[in-house]
C-alpha atoms as a PDB file:
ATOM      1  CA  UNK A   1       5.246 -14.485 -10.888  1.00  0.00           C
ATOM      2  CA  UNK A   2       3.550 -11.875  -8.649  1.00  0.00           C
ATOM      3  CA  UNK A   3       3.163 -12.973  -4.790  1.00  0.00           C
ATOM      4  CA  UNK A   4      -0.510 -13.101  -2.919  1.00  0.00           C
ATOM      5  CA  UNK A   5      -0.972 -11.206   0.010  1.00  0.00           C
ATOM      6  CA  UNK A   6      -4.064 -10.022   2.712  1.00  0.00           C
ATOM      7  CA  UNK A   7      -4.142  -6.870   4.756  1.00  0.00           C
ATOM      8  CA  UNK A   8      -3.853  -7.012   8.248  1.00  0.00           C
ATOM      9  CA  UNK A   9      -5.348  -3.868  10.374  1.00  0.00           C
ATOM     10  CA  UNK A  10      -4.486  -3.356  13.961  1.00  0.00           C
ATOM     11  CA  UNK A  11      -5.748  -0.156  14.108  1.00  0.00           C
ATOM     12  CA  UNK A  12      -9.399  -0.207  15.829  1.00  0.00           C
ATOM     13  CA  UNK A  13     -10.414   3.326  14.568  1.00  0.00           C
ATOM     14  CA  UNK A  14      -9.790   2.897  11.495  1.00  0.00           C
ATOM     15  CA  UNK A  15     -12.815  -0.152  11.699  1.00  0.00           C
ATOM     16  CA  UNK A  16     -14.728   0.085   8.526  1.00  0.00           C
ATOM     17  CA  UNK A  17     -11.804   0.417   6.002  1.00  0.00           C
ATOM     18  CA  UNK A  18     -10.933  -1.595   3.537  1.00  0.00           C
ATOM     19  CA  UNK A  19      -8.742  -4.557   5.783  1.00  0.00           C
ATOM     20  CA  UNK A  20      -9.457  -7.930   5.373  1.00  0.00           C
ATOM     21  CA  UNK A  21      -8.574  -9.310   8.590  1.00  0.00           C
ATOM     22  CA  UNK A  22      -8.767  -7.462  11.829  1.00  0.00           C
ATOM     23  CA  UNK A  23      -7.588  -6.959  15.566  1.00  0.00           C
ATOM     24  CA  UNK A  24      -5.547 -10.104  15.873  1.00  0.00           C
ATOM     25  CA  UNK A  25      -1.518 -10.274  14.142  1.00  0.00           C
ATOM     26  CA  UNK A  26      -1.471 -14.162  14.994  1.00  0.00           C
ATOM     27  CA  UNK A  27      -5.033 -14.947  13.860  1.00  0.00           C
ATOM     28  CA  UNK A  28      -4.680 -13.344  11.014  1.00  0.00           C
ATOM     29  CA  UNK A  29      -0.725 -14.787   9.861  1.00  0.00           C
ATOM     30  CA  UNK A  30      -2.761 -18.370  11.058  1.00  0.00           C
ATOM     31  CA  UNK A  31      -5.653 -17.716   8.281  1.00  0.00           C
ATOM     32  CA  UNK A  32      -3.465 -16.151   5.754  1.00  0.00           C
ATOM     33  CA  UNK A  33      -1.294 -19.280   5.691  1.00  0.00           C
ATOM     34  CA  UNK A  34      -4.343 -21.590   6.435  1.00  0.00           C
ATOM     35  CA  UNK A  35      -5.704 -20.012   2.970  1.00  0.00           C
ATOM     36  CA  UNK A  36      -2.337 -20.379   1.101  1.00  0.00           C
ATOM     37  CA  UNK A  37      -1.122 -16.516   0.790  1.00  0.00           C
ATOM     38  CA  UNK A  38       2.367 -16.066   0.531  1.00  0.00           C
ATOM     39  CA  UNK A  39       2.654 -13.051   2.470  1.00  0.00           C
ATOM     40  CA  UNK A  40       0.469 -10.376   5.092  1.00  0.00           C
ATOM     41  CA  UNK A  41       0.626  -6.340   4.867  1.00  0.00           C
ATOM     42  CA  UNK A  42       0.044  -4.804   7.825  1.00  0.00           C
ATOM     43  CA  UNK A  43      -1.690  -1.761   8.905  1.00  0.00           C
ATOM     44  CA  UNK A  44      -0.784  -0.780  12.719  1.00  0.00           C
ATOM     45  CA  UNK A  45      -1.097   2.162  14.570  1.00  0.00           C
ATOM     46  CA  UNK A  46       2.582   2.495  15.317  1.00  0.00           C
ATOM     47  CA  UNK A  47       5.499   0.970  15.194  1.00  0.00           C
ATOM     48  CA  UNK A  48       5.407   0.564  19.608  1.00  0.00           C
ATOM     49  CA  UNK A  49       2.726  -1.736  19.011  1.00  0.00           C
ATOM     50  CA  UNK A  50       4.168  -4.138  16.480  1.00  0.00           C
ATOM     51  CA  UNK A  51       5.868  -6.849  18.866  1.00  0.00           C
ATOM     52  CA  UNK A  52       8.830  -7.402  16.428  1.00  0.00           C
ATOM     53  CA  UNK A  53       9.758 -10.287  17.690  1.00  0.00           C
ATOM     54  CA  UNK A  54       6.258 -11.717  18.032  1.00  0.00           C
ATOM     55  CA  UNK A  55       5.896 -10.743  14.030  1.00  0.00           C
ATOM     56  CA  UNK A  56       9.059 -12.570  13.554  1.00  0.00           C
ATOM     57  CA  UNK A  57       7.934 -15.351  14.846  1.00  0.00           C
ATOM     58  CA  UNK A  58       4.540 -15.906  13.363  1.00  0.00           C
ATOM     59  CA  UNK A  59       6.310 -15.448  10.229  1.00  0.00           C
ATOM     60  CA  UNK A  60       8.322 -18.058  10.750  1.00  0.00           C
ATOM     61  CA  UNK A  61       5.994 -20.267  12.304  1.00  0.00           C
ATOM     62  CA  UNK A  62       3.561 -20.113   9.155  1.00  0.00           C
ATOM     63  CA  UNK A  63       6.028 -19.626   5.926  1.00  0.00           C
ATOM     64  CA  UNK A  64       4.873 -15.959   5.430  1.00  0.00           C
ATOM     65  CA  UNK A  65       6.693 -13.113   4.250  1.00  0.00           C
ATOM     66  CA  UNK A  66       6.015  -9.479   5.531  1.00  0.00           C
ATOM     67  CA  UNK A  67       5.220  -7.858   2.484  1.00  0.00           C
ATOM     68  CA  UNK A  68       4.656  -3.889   3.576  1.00  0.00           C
ATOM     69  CA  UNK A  69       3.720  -1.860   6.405  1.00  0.00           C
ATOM     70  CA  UNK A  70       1.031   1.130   6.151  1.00  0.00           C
ATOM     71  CA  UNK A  71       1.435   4.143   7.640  1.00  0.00           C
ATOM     72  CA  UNK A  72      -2.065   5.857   7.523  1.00  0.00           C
ATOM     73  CA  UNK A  73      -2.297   5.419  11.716  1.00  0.00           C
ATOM     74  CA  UNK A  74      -0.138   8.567  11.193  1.00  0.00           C
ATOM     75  CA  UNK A  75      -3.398  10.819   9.336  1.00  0.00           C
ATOM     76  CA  UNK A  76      -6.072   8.562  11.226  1.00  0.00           C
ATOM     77  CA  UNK A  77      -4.766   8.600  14.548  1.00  0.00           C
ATOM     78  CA  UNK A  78      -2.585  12.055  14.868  1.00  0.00           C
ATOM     79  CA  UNK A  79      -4.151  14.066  11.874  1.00  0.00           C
ATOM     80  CA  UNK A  80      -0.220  14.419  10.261  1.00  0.00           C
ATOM     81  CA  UNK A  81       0.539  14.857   6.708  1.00  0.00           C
ATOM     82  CA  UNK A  82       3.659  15.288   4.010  1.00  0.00           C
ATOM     83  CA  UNK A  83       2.223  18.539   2.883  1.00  0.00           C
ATOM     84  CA  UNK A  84       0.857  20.405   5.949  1.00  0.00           C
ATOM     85  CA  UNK A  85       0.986  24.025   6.278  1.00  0.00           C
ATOM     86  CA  UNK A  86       2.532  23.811   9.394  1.00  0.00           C
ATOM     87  CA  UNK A  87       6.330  23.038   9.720  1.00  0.00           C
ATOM     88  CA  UNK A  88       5.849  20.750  12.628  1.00  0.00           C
ATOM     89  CA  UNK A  89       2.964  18.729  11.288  1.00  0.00           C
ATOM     90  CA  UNK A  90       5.336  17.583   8.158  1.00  0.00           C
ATOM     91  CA  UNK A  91       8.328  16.750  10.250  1.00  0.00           C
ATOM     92  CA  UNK A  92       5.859  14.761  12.617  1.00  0.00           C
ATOM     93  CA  UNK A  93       4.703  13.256   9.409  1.00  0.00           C
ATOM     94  CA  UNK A  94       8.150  12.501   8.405  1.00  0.00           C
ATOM     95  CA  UNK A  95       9.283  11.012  11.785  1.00  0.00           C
ATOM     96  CA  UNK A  96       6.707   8.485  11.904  1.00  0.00           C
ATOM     97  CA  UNK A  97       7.092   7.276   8.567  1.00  0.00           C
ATOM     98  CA  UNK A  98      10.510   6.918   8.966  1.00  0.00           C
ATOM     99  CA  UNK A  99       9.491   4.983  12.416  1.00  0.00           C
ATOM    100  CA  UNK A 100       7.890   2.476   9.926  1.00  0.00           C
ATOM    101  CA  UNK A 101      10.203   2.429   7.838  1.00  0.00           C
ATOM    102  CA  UNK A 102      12.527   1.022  10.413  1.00  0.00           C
ATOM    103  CA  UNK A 103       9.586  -1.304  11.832  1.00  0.00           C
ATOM    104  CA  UNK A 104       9.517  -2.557   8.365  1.00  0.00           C
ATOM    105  CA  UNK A 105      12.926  -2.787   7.082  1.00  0.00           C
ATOM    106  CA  UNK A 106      14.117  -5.152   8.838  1.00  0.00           C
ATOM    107  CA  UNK A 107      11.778  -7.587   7.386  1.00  0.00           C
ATOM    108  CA  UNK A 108      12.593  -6.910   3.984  1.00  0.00           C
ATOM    109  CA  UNK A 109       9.512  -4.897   3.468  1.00  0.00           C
ATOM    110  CA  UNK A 110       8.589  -1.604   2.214  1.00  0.00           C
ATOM    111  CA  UNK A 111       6.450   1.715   3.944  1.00  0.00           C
ATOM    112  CA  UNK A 112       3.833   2.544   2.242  1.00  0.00           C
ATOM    113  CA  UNK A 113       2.475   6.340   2.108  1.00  0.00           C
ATOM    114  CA  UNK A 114      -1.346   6.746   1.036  1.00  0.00           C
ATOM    115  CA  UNK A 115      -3.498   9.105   2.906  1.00  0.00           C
ATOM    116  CA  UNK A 116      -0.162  10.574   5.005  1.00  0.00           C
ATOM    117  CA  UNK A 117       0.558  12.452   1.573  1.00  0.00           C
ATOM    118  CA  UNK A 118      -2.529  14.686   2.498  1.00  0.00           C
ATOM    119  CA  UNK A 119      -3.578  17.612  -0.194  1.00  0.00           C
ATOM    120  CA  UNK A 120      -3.170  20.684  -1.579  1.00  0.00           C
ATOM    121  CA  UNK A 121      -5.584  23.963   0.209  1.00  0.00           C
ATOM    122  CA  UNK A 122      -6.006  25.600   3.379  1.00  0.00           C
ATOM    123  CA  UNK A 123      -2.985  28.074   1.957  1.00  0.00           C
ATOM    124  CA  UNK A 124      -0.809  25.601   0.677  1.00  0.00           C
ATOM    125  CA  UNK A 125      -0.718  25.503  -3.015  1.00  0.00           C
ATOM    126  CA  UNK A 126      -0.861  22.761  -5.090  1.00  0.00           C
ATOM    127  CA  UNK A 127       2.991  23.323  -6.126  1.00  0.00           C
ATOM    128  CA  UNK A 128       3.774  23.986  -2.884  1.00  0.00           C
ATOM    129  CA  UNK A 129       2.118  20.840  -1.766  1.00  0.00           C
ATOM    130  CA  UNK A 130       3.797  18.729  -4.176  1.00  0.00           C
ATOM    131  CA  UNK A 131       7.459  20.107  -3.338  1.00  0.00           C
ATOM    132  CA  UNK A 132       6.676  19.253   0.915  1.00  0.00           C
ATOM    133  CA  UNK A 133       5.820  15.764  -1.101  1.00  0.00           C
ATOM    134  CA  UNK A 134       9.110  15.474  -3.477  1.00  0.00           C
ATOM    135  CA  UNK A 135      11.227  16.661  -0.342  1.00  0.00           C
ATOM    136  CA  UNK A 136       9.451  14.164   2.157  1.00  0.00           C
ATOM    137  CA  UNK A 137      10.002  11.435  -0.826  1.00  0.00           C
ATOM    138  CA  UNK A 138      13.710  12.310  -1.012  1.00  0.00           C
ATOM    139  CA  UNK A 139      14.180  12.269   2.676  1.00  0.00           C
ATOM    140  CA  UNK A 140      12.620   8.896   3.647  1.00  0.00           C
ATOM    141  CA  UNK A 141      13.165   7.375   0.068  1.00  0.00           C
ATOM    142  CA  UNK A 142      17.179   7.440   0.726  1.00  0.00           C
ATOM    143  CA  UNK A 143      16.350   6.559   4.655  1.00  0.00           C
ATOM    144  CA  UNK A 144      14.955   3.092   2.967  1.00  0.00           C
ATOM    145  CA  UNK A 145      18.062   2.243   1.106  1.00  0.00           C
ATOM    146  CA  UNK A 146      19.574   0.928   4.528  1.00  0.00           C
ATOM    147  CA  UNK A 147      17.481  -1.646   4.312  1.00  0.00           C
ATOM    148  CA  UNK A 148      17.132  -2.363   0.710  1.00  0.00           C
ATOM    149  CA  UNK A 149      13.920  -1.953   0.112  1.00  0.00           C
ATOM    150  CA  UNK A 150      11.906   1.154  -1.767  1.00  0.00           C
ATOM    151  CA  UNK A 151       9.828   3.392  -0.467  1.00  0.00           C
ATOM    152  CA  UNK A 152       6.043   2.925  -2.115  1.00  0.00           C
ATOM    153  CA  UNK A 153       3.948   5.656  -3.076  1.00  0.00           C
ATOM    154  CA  UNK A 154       0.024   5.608  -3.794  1.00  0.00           C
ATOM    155  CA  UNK A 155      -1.678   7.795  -5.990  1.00  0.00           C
ATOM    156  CA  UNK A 156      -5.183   7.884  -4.457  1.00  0.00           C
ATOM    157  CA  UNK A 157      -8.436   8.727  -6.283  1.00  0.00           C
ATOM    158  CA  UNK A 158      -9.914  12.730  -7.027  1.00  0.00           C
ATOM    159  CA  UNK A 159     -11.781  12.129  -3.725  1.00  0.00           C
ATOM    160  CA  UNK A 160      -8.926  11.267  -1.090  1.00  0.00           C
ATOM    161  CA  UNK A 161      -6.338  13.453  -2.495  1.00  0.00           C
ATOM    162  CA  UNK A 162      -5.609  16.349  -5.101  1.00  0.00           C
ATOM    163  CA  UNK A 163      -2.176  15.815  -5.659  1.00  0.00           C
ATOM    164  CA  UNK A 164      -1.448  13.079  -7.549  1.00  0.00           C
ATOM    165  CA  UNK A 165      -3.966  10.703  -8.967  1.00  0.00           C
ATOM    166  CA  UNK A 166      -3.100   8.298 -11.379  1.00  0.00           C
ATOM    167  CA  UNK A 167       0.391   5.806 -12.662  1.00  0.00           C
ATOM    168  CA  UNK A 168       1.516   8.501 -15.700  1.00  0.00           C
ATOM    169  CA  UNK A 169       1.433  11.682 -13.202  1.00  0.00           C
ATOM    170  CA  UNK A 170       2.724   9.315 -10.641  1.00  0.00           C
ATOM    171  CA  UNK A 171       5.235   8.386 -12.808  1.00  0.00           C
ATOM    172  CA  UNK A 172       6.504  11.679 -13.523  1.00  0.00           C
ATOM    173  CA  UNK A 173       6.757  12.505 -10.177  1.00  0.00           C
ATOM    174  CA  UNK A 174       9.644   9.754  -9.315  1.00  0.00           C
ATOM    175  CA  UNK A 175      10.707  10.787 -12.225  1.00  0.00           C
ATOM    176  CA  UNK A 176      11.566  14.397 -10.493  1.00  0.00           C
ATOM    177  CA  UNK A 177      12.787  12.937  -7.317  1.00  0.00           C
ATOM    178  CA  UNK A 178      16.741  13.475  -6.484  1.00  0.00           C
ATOM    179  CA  UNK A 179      16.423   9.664  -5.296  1.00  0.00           C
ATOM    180  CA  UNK A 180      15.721   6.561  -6.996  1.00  0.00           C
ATOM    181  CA  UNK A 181      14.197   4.617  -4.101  1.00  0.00           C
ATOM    182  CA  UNK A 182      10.910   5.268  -4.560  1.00  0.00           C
ATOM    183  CA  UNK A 183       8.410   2.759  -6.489  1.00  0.00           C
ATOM    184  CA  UNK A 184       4.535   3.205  -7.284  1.00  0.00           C
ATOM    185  CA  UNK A 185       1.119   1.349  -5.656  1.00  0.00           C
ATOM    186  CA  UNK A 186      -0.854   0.424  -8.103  1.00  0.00           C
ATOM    187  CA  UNK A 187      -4.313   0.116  -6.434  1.00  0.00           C
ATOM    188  CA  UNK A 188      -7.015  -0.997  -8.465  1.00  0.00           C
ATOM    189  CA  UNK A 189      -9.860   1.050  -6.834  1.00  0.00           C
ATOM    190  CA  UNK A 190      -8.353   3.956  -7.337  1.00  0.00           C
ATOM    191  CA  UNK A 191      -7.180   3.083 -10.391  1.00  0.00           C
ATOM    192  CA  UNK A 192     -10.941   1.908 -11.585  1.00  0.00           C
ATOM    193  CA  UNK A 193     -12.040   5.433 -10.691  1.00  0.00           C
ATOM    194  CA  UNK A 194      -9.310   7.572 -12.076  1.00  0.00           C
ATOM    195  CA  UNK A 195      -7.518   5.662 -15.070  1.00  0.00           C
ATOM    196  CA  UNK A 196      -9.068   5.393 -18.893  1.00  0.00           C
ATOM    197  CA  UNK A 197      -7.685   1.704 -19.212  1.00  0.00           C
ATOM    198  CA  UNK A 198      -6.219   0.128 -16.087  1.00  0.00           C
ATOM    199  CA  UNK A 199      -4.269  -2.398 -18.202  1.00  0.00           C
ATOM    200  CA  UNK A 200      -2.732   0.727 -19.789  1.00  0.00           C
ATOM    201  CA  UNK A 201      -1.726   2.791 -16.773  1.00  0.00           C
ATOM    202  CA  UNK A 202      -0.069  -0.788 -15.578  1.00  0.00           C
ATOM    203  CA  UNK A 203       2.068  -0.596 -18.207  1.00  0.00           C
ATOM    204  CA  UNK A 204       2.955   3.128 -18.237  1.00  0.00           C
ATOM    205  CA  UNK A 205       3.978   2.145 -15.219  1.00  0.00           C
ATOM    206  CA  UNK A 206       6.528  -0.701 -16.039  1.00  0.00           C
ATOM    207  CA  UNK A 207       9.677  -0.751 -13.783  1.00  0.00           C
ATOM    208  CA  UNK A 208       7.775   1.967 -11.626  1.00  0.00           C
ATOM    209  CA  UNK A 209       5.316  -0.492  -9.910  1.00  0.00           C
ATOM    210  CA  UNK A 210       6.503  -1.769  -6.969  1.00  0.00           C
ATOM    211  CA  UNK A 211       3.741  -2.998  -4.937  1.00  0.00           C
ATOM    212  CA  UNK A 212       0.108  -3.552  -6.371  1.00  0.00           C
ATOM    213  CA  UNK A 213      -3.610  -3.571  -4.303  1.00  0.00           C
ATOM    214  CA  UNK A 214      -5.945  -6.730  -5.915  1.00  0.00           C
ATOM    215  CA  UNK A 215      -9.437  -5.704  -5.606  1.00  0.00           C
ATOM    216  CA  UNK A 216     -12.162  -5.719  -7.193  1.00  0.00           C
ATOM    217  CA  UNK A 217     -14.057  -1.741  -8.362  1.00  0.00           C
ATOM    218  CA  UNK A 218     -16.486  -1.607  -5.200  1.00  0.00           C
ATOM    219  CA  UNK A 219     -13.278  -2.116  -2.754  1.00  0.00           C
ATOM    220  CA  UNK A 220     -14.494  -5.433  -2.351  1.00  0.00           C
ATOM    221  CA  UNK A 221     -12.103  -8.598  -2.723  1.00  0.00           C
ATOM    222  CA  UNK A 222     -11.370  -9.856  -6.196  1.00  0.00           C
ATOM    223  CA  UNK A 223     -14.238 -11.482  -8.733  1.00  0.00           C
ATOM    224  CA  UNK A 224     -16.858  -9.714  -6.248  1.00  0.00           C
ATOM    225  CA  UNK A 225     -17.471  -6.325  -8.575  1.00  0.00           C
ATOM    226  CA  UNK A 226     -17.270  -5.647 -12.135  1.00  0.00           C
ATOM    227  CA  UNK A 227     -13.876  -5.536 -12.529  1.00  0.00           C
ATOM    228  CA  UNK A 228     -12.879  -7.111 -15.988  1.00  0.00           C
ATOM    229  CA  UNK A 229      -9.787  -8.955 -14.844  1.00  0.00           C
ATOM    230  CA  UNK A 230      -8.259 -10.717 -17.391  1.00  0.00           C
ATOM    231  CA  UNK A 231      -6.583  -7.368 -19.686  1.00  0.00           C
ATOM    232  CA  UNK A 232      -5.034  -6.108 -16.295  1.00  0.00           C
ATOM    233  CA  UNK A 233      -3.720  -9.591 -15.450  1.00  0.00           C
ATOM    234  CA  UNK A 234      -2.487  -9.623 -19.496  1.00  0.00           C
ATOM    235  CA  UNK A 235      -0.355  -6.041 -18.334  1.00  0.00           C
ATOM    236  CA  UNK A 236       0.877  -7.628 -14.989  1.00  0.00           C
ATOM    237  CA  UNK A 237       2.040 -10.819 -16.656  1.00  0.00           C
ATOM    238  CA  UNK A 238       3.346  -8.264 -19.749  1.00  0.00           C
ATOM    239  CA  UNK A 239       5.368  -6.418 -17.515  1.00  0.00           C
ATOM    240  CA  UNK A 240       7.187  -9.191 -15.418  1.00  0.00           C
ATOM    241  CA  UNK A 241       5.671  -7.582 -12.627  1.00  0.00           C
ATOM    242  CA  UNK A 242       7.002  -9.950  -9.857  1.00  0.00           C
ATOM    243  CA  UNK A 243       6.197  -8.127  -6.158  1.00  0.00           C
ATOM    244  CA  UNK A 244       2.972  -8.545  -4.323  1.00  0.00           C
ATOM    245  CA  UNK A 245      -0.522  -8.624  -5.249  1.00  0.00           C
ATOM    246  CA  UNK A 246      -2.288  -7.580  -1.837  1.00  0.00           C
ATOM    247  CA  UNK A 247      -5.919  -7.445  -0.991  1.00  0.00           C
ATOM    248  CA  UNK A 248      -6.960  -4.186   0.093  1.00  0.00           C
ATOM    249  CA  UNK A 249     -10.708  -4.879   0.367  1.00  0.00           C
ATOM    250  CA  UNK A 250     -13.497  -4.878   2.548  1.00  0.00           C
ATOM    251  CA  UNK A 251     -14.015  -7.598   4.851  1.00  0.00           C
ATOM    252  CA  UNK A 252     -17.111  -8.600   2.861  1.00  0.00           C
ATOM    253  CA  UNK A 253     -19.552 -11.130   3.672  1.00  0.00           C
ATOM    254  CA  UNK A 254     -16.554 -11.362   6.212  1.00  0.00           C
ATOM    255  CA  UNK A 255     -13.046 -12.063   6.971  1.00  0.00           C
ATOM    256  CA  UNK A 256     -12.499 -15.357   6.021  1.00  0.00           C
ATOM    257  CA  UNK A 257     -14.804 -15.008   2.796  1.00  0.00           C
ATOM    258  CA  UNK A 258     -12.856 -12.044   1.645  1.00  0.00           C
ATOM    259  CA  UNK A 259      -9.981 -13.530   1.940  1.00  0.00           C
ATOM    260  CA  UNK A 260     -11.134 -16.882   0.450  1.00  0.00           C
ATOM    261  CA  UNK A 261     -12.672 -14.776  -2.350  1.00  0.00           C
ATOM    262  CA  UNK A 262      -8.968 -13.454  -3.186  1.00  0.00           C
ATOM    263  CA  UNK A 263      -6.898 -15.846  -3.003  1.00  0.00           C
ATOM    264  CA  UNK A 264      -9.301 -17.945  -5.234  1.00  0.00           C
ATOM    265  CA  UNK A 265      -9.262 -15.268  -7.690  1.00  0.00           C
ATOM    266  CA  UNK A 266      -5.517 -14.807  -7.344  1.00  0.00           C
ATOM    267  CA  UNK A 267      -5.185 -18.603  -8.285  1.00  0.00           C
ATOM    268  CA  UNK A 268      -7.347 -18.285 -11.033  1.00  0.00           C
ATOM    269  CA  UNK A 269      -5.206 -16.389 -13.003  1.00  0.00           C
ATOM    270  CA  UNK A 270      -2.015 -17.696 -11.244  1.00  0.00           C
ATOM    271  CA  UNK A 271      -2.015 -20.923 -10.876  1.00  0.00           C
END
């Protein structure tokens, strides 16, 4: 049965986004077991200020697993991406996610690389783009097998990215990687905006998905748009998906009612 999780950010400039709980690692592990999640992602804005033995701790202290780590502090906060133009903007990319790789790792969780994938233009191709992407894949994909974890990659929506935007192009990309450490987010925003039938594209995606975002079409937590739930959770179940569903989402009316919101959703169609 898939896992619940809530986003943690601990990145101050990225205020605004889609995190449910903000600022505060311990708060946030206290109301994320308070509320009955099994496990926290967490969105920092590097792997210096992640007190790993702090984490370790407050995982311990409330039952919680770490499920991933997100590295978009590395496009927010230093402007790097996989396919960049320039040489040492795509190894700086590559260096840091391979920094949180090793923050997460250790944990038994995976990196996660959204925005950090960047876009085609500004003289790089689209084919030129996507081969910076396979390499950077292959590279850091293989660097995760230490720990035994995957690597996850998001396709993002038309508007964030022009590479790759949906699970069956998504697909087809691991397909053409050299490794086979690399699994797909499934994020159901961007899935709402770019896929015909989300249930569908869930399971193209069968023994692809390796990490999924639950929320709701307006980035808000679950049950709070018009999401029509119950084919998607048909494909999850379907599938045997079994890794984390994670809320994404706004902090809408607030933290704690976000994250209520999910996790009552969550246990709606979870028991």
């Amino acid at each position: 049965m898939p896992k619940s999780c809530v986003t943690i950010s601990l990145v101050k400039e990225a205020r605004g986004g889609p995190f449910v709980f903000w600022d505060d690692l311990a708060e946030g592990c206290r109301q994320a077991k308070e509320l009955g999640f099994d496990a926290v992602e967490v969105f920092p804005p590097s792997p210096e200020a992640v007190d790993t033995e702090q984490l370790k701790g407050l995982l311990e202290q409330y039952g919680l697993s770490l499920a991933a780590v997100g590295t978009g502090a590395g496009w927010v906060l230093r402007g790097q991406s996989l396919t960049s133009g320039d040489p040492a903007s795509r190894a700086g990319a590559q260096d840091y996610v391979r920094s949180i790789i090793d923050l997460a790792g250790p944990f038994g969780a995976s990196a996660i690389i959204g925005s950090m994938q960047g876009k085609h233009g500004d003289g790089v191709d689209r084919d030129t783009a996507i081969g910076y992407l396979r390499d950077a894949c292959n590279v850091l994909g293989e660097h995760a097998k230490q720990y035994n974890v995957s690597l996850i990659y998001e396709p993002l929506n038309r508007y964030e990215t022009n590479l790759i935007n949906n699970i069956k192009d998504g697909v087809e990309f691991l397909k053409s990687l050299d490794t086979d450490n690399v699994t797909l987010l499934a994020d159901l925003f961007h899935m709402n905006i770019e896929e015909a039938c989300i249930a569908q594209a869930i399971r193209d995606g069968e023994g692809h998905i390796g990490h999924i975002h639950f929320v709701d079409s307006n980035r808000s937590a679950a049950g709070m748009g018009h999401m029509n739930y119950e084919p998607i959770i048909q494909a999850i179940k379907d599938t045997n998906y079994e890794g984390y569903l994670c809320a994404e989402a706004f902090p809408k009316p607030d933290s704690l009612g976000a994250a209520q919101q999910t996790i009552d959703t969550y246990r709606k169609y979870f028991g």
